[in-house]
Protein backbone atom coordinates (compact mmCIF):
# COMPACT_ATOMS: atom_id res chain seq x y z
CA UNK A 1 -129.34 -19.53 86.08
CA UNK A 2 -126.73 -21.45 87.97
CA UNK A 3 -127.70 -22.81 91.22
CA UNK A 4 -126.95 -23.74 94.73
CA UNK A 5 -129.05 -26.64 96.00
CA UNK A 6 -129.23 -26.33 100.17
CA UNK A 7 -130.34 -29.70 101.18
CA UNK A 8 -131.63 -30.31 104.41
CA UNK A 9 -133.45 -32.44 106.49
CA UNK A 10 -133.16 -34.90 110.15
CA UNK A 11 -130.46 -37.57 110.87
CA UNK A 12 -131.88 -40.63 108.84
CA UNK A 13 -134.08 -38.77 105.94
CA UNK A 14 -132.04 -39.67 103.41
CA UNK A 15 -130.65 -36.79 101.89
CA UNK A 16 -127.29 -37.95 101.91
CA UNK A 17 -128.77 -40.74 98.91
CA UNK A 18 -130.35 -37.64 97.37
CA UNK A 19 -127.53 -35.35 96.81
CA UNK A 20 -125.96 -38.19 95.57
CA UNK A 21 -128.49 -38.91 92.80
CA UNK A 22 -128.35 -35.05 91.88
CA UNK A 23 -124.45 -35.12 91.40
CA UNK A 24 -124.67 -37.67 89.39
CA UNK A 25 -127.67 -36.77 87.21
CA UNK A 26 -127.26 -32.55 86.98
CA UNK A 27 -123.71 -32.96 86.94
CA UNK A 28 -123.51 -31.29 90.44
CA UNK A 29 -120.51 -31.77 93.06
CA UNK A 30 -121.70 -32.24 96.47
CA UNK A 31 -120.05 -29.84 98.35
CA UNK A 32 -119.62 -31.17 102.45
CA UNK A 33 -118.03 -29.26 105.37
CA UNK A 34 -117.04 -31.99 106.89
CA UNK A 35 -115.16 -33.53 103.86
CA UNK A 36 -113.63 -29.87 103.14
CA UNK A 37 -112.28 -29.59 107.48
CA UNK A 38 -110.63 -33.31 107.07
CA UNK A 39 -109.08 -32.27 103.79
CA UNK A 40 -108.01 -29.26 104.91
CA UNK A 41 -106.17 -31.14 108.06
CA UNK A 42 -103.61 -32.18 105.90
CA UNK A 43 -103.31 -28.62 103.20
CA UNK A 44 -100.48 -26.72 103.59
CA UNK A 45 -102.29 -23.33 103.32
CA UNK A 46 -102.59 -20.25 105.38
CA UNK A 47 -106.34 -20.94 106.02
CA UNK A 48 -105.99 -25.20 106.46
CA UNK A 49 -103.09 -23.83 108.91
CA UNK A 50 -105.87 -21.51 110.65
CA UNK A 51 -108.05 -24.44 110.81
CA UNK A 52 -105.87 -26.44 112.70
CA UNK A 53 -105.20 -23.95 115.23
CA UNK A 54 -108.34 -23.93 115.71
CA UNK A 55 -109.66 -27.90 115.64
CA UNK A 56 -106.07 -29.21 117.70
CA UNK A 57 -107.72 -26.61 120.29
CA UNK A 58 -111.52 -28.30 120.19
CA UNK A 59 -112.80 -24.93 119.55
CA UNK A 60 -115.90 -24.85 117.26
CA UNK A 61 -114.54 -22.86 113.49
CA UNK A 62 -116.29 -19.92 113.97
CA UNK A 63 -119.15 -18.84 111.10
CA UNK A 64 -116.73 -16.59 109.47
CA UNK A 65 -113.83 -19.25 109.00
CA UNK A 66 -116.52 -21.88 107.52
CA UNK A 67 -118.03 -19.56 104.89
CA UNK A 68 -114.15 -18.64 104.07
CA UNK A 69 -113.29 -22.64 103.66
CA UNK A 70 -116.93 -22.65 101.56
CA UNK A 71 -115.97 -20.09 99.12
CA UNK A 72 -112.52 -21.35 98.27
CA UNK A 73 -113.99 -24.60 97.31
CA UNK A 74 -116.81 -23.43 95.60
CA UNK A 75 -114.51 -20.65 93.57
CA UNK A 76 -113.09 -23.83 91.53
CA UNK A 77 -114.31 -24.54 88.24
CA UNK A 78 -116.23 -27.31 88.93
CA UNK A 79 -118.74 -25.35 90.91
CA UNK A 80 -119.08 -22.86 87.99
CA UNK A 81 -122.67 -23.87 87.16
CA UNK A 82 -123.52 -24.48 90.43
CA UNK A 83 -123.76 -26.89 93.23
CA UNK A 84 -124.93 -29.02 96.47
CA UNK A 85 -124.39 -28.01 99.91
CA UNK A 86 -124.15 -30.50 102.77
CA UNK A 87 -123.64 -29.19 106.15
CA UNK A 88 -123.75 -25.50 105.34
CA UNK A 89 -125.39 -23.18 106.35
CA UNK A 90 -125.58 -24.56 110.13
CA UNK A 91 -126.16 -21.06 111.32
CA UNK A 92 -128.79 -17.28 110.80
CA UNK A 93 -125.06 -16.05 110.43
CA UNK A 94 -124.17 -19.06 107.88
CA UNK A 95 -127.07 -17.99 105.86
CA UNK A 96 -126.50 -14.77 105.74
CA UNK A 97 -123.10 -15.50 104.55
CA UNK A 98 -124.32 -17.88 101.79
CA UNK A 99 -126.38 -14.98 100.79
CA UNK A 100 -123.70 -13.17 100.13
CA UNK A 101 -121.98 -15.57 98.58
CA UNK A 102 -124.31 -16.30 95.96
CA UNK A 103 -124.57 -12.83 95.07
CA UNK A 104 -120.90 -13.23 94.27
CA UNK A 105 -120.67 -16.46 92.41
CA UNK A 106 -124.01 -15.19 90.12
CA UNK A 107 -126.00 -18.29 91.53
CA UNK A 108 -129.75 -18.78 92.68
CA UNK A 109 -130.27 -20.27 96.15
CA UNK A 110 -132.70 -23.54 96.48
CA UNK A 111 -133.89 -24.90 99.29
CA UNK A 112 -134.98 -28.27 99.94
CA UNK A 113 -136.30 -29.98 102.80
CA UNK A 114 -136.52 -33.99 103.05
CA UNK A 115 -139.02 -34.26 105.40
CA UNK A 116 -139.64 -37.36 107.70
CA UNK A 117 -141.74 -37.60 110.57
CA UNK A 118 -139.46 -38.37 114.23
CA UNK A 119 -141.19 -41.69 114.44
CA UNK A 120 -140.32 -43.14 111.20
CA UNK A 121 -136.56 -41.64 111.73
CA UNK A 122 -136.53 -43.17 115.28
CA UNK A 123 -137.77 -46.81 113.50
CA UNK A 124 -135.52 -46.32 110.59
CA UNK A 125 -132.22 -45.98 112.88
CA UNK A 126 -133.09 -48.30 115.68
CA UNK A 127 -133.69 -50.99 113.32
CA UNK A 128 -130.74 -50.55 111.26
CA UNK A 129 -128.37 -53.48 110.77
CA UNK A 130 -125.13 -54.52 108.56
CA UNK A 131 -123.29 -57.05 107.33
CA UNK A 132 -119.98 -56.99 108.76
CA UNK A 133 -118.89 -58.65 105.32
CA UNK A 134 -120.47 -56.98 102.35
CA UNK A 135 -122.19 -53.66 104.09
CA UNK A 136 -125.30 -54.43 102.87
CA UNK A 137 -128.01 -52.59 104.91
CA UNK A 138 -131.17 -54.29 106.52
CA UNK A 139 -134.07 -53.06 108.55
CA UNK A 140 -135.98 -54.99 110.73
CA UNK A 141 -138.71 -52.86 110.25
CA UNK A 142 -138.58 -52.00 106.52
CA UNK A 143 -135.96 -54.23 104.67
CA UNK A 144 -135.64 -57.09 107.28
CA UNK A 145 -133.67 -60.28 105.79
CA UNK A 146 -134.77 -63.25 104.24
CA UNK A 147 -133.49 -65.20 107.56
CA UNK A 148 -133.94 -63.25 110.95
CA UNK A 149 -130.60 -61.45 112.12
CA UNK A 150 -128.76 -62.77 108.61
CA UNK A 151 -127.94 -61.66 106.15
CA UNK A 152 -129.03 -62.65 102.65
CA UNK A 153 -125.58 -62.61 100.83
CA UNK A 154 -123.61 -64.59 103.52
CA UNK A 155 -126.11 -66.98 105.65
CA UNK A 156 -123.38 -67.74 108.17
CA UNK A 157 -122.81 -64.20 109.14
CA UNK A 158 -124.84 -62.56 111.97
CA UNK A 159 -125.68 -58.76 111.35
CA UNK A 160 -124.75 -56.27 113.17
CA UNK A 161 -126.26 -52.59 115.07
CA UNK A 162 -123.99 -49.56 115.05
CA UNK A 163 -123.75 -48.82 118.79
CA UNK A 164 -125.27 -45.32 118.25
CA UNK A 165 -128.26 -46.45 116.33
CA UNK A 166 -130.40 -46.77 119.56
CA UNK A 167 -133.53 -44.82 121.18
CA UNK A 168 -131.98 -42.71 123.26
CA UNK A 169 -128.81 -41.36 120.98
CA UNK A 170 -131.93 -41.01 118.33
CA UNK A 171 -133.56 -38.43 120.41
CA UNK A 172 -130.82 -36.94 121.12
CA UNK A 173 -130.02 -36.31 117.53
CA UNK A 174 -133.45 -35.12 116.68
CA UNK A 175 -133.35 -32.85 119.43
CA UNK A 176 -130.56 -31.21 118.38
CA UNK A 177 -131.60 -30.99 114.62
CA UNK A 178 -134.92 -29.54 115.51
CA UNK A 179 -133.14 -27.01 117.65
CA UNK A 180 -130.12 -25.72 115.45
CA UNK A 181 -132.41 -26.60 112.28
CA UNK A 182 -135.95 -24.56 112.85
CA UNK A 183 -134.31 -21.28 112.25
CA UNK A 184 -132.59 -21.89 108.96
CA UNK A 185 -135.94 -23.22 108.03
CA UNK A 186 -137.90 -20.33 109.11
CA UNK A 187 -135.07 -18.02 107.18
CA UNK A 188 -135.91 -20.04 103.78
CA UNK A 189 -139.38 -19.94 104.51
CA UNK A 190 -139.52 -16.28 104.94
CA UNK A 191 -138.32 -15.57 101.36
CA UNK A 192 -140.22 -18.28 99.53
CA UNK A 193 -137.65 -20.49 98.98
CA UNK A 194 -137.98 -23.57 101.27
CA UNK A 195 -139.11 -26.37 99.48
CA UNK A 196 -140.56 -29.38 101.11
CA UNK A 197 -140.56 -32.76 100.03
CA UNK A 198 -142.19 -35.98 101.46
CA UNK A 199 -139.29 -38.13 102.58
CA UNK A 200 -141.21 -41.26 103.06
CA UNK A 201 -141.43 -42.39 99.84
CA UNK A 202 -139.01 -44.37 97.69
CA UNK A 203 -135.84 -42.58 96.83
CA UNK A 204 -136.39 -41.76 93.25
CA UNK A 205 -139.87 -40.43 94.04
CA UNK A 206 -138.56 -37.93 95.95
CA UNK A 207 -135.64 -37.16 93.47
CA UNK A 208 -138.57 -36.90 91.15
CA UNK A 209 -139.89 -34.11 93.71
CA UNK A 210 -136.30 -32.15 93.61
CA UNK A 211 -135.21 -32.52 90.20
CA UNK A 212 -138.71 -30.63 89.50
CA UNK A 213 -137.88 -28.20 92.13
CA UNK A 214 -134.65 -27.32 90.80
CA UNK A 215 -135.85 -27.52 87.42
CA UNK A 216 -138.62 -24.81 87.98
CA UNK A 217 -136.34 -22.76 89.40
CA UNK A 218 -135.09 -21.86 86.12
């Protein structure tokens, strides 16, 4: 049966790496909200037009707009034998929705959680840095450079921290995941269809972990 893979998980888990690895390797697109609203800025549709109403406003798109913008990207044929769902459902009312949805489309819902504890997601942001040349990614704490503060690929260039990768805009964040996420996790839960997976670990352990899960879902 086709599927729809709902990955979640905190600011920093790495699930964004993850739902890349399973569009590439199941042949999956990744389907994100937030890639759908900025697309949709420039449509010339009835619903992008809604949209914009509503965004040039700075209203939040209510539930029922979102799951509208959801299903008209997931009723093309590349979503035919299924797909990956970043940044929906946000909401009970989102779920609910999806729900529906799914019933629809003929899919099976998966969930997936990449789970990290707050402490490692605090050390993994704070200690972030980048070089302002190539992009690659260091971590002082995890994946520091050869060099302190420089990086490997260009020994004259001093790396940089993204101004919100500090303590207090990391709280913040994880505050507001645990708070908007706990429900949809108690929803998935519920039905026996949360998954969990140890986020820890090296990414293509924990691939491993989901390509079994969506594998046994069969």
């Amino acid at each position: 049966m086709s599927k729809i893979i709902i990955l979640m998980g905190a600011p920093g888990a790495g699930k964004g790496t993850q739902a890349r690895l399973l569009q590439e390797r199941q042949g999956l697109p990744q389907i994100s909200t937030g890639d759908m609203f900025r697309a949709l800025k420039e449509a010339q549709t009835p619903l992008a037009e809604e949209l914009r109403v509503i965004m040039n406003a700075g209203r939040l798109v209510p539930d029922e707009l979102t799951a509208r913008v959801v299903k008209e990207r997931t009723s093309q044929p590349d979503c035919r034998r299924g797909y990956i769902l970043d940044g929906f459902p946000r909401t009970t009312a989102q779920t609910e929705m999806l729900e529906e949805l799914a019933g629809e489309q003929g899919h099976q819902l998966v969930a997936v959680l990449v789970d990290v504890p707050f402490g490692m997601l605090e050390r993994r942001a704070t200690g972030r840095r980048h070089c302002p040349i190539c992009g690659e990614i260091y971590n002082v704490h995890f994946k520091p450079p050869a060099v302190d503060n420089t990086c490997d690929l260009h020994p004259d260039t001093q790396l940089r921290q993204r101004a919100d990768d500090n303590p207090e805009t990391m709280k913040q964040r994880l505050v507001t995941y645990e708070r908007d996420t706990q429900p949809l996790l108690d929803y998935y839960d519920r039905s026996g269809r949360l998954h969990r997976v140890d986020g820890t670990r090296d990414p293509k352990a924990i691939y491993a972990d989901i390509e079994r899960i969506v594998m046994a879902s069969e």
